[in-house]
PDB file of N, CA and C in Angstrom:
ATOM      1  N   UNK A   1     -11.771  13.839   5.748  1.00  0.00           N
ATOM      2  CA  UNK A   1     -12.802  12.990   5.179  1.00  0.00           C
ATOM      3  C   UNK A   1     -12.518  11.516   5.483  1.00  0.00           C
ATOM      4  N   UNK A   2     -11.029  11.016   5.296  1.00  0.00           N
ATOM      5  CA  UNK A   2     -11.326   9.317   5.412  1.00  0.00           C
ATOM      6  C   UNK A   2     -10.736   9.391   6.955  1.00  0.00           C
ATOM      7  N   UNK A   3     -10.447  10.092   7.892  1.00  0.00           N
ATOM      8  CA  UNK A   3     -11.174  10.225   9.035  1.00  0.00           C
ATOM      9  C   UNK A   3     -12.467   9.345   9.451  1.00  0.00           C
ATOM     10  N   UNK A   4     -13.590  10.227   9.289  1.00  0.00           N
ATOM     11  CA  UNK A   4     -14.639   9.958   9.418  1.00  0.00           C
ATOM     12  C   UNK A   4     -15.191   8.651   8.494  1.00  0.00           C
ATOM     13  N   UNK A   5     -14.281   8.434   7.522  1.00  0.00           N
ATOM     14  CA  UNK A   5     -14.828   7.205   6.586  1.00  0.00           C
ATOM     15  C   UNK A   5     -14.514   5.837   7.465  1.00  0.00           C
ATOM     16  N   UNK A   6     -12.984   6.362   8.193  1.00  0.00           N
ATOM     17  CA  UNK A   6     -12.528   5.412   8.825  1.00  0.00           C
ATOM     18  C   UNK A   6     -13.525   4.834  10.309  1.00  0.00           C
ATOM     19  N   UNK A   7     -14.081   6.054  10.973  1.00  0.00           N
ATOM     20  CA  UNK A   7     -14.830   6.063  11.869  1.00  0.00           C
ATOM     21  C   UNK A   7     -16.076   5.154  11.673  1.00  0.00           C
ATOM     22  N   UNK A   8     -16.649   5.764  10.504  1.00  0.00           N
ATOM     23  CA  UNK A   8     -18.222   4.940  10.176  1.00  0.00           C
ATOM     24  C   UNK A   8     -17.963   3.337   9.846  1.00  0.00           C
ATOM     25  N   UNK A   9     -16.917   3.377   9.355  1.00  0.00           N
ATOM     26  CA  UNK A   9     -16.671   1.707   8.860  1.00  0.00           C
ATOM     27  C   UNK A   9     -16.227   1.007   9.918  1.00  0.00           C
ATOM     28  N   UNK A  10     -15.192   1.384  10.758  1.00  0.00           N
ATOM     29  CA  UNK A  10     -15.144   0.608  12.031  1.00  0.00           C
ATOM     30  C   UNK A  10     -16.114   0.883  13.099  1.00  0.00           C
ATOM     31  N   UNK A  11     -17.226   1.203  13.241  1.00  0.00           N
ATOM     32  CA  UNK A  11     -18.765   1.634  13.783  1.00  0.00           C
ATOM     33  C   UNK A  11     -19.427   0.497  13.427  1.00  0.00           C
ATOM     34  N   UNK A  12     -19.668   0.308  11.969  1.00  0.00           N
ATOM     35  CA  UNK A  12     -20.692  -0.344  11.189  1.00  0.00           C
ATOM     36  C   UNK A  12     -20.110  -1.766  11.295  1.00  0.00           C
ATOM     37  N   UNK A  13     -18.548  -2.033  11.411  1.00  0.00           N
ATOM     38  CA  UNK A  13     -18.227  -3.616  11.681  1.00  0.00           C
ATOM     39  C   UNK A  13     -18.347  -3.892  12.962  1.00  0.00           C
ATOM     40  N   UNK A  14     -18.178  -3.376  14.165  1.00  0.00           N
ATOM     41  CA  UNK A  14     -18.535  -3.378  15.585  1.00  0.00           C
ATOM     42  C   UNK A  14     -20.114  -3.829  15.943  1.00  0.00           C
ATOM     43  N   UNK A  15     -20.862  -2.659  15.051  1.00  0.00           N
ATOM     44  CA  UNK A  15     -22.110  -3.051  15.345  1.00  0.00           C
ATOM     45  C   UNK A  15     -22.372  -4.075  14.371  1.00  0.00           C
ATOM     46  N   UNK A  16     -22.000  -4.767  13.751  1.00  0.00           N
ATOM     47  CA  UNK A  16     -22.675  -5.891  13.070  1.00  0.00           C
ATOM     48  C   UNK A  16     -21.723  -7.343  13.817  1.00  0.00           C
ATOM     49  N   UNK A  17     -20.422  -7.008  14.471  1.00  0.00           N
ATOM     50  CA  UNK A  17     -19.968  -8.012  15.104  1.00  0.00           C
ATOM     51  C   UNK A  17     -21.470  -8.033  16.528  1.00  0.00           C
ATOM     52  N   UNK A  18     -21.483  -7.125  17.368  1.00  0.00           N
ATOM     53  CA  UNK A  18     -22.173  -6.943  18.144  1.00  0.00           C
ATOM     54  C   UNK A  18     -23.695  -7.740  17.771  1.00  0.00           C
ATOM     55  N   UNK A  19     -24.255  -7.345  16.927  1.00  0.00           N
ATOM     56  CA  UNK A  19     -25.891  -7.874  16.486  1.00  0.00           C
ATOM     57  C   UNK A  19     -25.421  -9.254  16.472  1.00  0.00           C
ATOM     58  N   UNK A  20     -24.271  -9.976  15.598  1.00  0.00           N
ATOM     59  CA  UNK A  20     -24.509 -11.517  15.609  1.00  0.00           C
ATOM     60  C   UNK A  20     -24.033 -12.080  16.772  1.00  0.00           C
ATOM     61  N   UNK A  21     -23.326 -11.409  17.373  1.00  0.00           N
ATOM     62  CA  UNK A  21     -23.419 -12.307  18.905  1.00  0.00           C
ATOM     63  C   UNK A  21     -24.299 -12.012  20.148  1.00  0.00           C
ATOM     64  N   UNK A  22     -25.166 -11.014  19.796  1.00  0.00           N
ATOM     65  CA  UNK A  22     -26.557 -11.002  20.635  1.00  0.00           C
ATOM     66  C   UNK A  22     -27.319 -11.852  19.994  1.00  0.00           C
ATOM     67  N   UNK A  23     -27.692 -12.244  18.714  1.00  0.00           N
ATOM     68  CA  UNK A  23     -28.197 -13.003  18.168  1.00  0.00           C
ATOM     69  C   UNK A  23     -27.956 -14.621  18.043  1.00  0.00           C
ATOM     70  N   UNK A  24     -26.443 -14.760  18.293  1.00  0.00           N
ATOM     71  CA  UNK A  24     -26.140 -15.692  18.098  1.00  0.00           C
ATOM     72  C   UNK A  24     -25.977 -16.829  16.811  1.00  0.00           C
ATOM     73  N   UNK A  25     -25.284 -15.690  16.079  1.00  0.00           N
ATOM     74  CA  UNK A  25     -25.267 -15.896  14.502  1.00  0.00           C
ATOM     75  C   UNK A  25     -23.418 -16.004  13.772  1.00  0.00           C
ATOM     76  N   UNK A  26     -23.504 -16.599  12.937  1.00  0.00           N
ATOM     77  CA  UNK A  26     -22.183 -16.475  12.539  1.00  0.00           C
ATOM     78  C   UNK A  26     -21.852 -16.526  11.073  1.00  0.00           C
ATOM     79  N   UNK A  27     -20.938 -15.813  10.740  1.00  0.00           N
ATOM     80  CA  UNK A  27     -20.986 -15.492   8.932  1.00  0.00           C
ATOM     81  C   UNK A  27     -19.551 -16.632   8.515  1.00  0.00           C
ATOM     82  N   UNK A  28     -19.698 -17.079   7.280  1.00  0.00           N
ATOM     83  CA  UNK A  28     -18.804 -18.534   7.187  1.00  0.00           C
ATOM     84  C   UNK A  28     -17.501 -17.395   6.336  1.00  0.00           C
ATOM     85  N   UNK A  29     -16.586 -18.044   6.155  1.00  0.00           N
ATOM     86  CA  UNK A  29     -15.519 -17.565   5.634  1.00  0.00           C
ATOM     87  C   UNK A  29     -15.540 -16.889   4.441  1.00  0.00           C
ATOM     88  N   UNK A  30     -16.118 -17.488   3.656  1.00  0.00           N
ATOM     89  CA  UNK A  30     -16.443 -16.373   2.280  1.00  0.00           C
ATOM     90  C   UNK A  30     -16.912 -15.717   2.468  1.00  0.00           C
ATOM     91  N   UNK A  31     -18.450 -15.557   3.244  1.00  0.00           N
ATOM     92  CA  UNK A  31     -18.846 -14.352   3.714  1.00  0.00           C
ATOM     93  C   UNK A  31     -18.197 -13.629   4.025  1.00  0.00           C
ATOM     94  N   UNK A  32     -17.250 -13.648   4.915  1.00  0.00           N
ATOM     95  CA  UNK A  32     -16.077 -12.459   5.343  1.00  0.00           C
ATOM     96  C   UNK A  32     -15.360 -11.661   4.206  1.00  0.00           C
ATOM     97  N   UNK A  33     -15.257 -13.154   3.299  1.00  0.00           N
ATOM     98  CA  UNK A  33     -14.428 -12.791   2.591  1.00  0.00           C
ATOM     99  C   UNK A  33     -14.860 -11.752   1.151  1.00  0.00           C
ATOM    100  N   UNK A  34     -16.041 -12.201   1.137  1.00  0.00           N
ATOM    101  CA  UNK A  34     -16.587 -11.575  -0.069  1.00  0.00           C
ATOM    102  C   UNK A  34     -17.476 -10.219   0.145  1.00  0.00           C
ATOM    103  N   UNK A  35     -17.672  -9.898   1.673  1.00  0.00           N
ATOM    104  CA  UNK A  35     -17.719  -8.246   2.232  1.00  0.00           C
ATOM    105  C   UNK A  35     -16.949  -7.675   2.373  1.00  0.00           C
ATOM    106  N   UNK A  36     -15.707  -8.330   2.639  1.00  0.00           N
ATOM    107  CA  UNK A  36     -14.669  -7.480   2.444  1.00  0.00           C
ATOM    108  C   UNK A  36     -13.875  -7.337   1.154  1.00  0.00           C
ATOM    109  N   UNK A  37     -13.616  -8.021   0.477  1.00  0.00           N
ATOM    110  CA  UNK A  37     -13.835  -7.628  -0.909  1.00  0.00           C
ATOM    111  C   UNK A  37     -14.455  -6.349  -1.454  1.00  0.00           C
ATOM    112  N   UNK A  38     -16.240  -6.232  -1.398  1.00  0.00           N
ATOM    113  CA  UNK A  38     -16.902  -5.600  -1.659  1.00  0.00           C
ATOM    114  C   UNK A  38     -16.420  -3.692  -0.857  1.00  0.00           C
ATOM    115  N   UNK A  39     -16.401  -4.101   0.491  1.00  0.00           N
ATOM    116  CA  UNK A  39     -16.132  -2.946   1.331  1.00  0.00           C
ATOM    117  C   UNK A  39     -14.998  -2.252   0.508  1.00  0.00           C
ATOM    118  N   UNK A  40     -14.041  -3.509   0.467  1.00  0.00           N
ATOM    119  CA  UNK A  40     -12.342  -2.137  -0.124  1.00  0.00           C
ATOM    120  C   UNK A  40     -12.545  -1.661  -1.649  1.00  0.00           C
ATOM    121  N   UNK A  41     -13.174  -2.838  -2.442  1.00  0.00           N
ATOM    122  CA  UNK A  41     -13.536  -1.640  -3.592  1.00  0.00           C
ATOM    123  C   UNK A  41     -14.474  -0.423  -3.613  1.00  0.00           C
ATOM    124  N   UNK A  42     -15.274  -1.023  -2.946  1.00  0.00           N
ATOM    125  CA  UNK A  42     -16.687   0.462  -2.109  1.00  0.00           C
ATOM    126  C   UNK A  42     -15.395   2.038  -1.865  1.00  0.00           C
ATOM    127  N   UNK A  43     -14.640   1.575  -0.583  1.00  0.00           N
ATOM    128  CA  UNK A  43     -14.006   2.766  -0.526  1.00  0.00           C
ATOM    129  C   UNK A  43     -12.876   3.238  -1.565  1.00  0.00           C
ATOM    130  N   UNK A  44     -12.141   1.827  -2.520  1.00  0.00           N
ATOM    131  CA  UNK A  44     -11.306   2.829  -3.294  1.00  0.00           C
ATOM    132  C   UNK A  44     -11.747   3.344  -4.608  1.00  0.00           C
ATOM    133  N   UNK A  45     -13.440   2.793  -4.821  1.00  0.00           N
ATOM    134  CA  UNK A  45     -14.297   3.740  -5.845  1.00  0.00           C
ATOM    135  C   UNK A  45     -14.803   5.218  -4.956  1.00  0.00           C
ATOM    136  N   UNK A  46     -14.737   5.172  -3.820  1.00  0.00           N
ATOM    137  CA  UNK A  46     -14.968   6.601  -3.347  1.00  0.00           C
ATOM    138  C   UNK A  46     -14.172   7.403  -3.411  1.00  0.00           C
ATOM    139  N   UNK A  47     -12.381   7.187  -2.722  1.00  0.00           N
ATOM    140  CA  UNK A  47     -11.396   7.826  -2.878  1.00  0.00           C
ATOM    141  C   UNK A  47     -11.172   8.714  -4.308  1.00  0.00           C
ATOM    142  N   UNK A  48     -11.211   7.223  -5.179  1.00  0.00           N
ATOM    143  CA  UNK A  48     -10.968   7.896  -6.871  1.00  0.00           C
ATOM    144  C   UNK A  48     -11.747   8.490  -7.385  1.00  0.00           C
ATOM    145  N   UNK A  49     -13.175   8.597  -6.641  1.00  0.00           N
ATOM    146  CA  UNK A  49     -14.114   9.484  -7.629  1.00  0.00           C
ATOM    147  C   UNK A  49     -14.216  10.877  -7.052  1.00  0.00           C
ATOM    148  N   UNK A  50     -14.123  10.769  -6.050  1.00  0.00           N
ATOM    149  CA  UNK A  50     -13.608  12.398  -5.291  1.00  0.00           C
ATOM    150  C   UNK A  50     -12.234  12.757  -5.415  1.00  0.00           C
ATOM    151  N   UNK A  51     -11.113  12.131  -6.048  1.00  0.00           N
ATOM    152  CA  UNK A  51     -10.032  12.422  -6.522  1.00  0.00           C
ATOM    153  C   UNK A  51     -10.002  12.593  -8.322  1.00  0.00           C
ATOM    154  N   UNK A  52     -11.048  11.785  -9.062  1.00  0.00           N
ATOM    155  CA  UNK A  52     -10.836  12.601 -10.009  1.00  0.00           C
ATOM    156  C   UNK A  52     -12.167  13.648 -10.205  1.00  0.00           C
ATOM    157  N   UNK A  53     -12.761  14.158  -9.278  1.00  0.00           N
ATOM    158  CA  UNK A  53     -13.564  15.180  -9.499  1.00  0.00           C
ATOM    159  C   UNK A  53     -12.831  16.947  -8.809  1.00  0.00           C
ATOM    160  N   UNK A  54     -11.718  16.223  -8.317  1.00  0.00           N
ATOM    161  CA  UNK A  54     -10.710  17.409  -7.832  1.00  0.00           C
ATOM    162  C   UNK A  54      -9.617  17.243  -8.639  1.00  0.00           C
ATOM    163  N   UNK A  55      -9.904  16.542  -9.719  1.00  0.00           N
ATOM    164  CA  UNK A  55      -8.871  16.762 -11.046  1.00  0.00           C
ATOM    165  C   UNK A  55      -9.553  17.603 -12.491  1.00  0.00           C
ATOM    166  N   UNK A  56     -10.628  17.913 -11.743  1.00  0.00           N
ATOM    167  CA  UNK A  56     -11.586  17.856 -13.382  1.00  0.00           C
ATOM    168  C   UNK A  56     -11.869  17.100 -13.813  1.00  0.00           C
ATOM    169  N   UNK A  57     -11.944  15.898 -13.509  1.00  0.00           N
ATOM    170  CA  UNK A  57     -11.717  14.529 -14.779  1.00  0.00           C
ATOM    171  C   UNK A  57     -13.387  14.007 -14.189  1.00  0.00           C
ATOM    172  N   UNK A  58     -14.498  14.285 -14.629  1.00  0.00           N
ATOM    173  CA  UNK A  58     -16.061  14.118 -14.357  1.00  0.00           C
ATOM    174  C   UNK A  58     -16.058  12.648 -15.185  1.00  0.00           C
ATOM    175  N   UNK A  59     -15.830  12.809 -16.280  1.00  0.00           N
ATOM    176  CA  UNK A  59     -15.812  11.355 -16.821  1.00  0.00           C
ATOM    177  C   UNK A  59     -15.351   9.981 -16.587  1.00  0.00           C
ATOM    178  N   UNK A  60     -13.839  10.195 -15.833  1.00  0.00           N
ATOM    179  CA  UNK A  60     -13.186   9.716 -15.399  1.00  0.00           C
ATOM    180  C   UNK A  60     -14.177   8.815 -13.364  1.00  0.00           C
ATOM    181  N   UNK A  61     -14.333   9.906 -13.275  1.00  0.00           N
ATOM    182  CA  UNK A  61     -14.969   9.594 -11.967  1.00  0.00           C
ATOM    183  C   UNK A  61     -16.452   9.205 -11.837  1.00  0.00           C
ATOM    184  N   UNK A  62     -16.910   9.050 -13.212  1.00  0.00           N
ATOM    185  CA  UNK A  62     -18.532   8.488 -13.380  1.00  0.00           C
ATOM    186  C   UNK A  62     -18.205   7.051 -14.119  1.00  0.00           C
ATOM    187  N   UNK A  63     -16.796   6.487 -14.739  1.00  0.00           N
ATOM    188  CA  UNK A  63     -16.799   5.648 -14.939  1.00  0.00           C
ATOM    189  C   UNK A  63     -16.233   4.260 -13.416  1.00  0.00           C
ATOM    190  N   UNK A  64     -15.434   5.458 -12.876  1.00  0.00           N
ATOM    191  CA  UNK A  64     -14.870   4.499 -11.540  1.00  0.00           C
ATOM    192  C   UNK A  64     -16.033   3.740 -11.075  1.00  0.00           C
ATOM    193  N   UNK A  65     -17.404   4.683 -10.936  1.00  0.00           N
ATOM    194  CA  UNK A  65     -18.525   4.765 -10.199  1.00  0.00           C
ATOM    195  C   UNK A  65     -19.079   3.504 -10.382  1.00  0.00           C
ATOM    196  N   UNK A  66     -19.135   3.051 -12.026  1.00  0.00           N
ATOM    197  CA  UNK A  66     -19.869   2.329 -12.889  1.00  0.00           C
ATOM    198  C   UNK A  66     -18.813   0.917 -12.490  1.00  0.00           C
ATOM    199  N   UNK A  67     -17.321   0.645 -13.221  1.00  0.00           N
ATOM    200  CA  UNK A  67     -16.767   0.292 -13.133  1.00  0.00           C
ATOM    201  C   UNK A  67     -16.021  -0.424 -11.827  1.00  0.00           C
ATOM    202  N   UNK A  68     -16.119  -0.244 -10.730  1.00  0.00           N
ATOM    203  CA  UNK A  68     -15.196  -0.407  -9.622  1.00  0.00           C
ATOM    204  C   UNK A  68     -16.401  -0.568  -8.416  1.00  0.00           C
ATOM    205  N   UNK A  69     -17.130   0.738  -8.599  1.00  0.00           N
ATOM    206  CA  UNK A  69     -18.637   0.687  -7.850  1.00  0.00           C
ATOM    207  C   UNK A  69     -19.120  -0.518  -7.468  1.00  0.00           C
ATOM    208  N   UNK A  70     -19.775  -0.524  -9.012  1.00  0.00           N
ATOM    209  CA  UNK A  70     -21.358  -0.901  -9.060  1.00  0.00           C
ATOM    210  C   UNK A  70     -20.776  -3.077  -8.749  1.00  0.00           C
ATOM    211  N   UNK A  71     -19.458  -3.291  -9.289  1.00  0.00           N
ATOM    212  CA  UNK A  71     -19.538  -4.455  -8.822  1.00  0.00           C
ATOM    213  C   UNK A  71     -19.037  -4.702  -7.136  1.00  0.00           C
ATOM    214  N   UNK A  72     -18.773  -3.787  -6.310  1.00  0.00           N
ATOM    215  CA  UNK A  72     -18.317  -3.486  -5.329  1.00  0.00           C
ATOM    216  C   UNK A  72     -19.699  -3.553  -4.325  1.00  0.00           C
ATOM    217  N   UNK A  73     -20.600  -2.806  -4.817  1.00  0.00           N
ATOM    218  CA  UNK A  73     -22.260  -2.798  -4.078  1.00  0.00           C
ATOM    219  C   UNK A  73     -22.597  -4.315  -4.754  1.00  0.00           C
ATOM    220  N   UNK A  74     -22.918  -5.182  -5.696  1.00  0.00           N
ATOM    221  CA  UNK A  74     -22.972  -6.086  -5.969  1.00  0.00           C
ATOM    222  C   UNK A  74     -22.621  -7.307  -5.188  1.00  0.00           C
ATOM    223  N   UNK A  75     -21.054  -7.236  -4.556  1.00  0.00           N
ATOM    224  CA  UNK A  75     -20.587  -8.735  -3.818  1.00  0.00           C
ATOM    225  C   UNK A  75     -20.966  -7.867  -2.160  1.00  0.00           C
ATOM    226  N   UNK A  76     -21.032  -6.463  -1.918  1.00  0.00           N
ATOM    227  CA  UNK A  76     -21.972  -6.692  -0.334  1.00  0.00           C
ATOM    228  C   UNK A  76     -23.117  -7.275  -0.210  1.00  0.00           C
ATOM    229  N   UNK A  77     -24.265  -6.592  -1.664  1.00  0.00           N
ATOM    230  CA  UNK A  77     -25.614  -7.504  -1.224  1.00  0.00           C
ATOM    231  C   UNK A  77     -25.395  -9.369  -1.450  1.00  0.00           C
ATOM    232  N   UNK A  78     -24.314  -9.592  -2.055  1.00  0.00           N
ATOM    233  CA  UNK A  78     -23.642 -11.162  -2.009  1.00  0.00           C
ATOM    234  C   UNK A  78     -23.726 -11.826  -1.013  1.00  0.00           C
ATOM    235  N   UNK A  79     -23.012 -10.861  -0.577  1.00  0.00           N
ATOM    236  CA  UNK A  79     -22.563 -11.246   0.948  1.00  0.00           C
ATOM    237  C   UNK A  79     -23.687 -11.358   1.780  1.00  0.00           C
ATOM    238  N   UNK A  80     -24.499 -10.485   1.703  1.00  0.00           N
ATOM    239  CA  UNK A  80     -25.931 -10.362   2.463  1.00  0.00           C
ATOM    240  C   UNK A  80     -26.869 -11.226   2.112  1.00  0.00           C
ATOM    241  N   UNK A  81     -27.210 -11.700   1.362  1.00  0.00           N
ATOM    242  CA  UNK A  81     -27.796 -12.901   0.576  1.00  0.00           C
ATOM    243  C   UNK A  81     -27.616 -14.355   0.904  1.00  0.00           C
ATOM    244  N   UNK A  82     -26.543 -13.953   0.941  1.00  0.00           N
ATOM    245  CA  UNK A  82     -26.106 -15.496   1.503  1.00  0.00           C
ATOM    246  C   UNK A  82     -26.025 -15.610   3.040  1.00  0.00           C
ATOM    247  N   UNK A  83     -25.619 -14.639   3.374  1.00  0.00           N
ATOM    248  CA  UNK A  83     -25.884 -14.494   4.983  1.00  0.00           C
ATOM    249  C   UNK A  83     -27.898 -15.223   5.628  1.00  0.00           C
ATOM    250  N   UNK A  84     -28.174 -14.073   4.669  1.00  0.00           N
ATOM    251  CA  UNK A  84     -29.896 -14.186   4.847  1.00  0.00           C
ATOM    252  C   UNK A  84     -30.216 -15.130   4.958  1.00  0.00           C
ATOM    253  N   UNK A  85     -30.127 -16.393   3.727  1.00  0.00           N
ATOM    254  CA  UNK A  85     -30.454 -17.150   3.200  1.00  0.00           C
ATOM    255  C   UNK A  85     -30.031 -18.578   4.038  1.00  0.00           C
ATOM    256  N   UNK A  86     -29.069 -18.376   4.465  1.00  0.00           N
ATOM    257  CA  UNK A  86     -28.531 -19.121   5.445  1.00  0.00           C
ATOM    258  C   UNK A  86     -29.225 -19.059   6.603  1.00  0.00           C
ATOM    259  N   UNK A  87     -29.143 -17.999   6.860  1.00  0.00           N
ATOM    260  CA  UNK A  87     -30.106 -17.586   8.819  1.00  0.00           C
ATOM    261  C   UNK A  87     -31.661 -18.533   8.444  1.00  0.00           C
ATOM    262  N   UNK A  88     -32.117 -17.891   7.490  1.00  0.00           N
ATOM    263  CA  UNK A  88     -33.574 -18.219   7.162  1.00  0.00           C
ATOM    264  C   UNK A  88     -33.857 -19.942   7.281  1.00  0.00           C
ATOM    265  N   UNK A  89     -32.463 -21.205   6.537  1.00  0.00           N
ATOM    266  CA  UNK A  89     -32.622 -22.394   6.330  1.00  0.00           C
ATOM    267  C   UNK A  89     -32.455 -22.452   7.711  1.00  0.00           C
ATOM    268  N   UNK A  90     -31.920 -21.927   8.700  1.00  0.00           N
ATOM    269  CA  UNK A  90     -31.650 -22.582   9.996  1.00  0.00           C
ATOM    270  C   UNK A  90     -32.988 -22.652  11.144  1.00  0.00           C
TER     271      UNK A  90
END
């Protein structure tokens, strides 16, 4: 599994390095910094919630979801926002 997790995520940063330099675009340092942020809690709310759902622990792994998740999807669209918002003033 993090195989393939590993695969799609270095895919998805390639092709988004790729789009801004056909485009000719560039993301400022927090940006970097605050997708990647977002990305490593993204995957270690995935790890733990498929690790405690192979513990039994359902509760446990609907709070990671909530907890670790939901502010994890939060600083990518951050990141994207400000990206946007930036492209758009230029």
């Amino acid at each position: 599994m993090w195989f393939t997790i590993g695969i799609l995520v270095g895919a998805l940063i390639l092709g988004l390095i790729w789009l801004m330099k056909r485009h000719n675009f560039s993301l400022t340092w927090y940006e970097w910094l605050i997708g990647a942020v977002g990305l490593l809690m993204l995957l270690f709310t995935i790890q733990n919630y498929f690790g405690s759902l192979a513990e039994v622990e359902p509760k446990a792994a609907n709070m990671f979801l909530l907890v670790i998740g939901l502010p994890g999807i939060i600083l990518l669209a951050l990141s994207w926002q400000l990206a946007a918002r930036r492209a758009k003033k230029a």
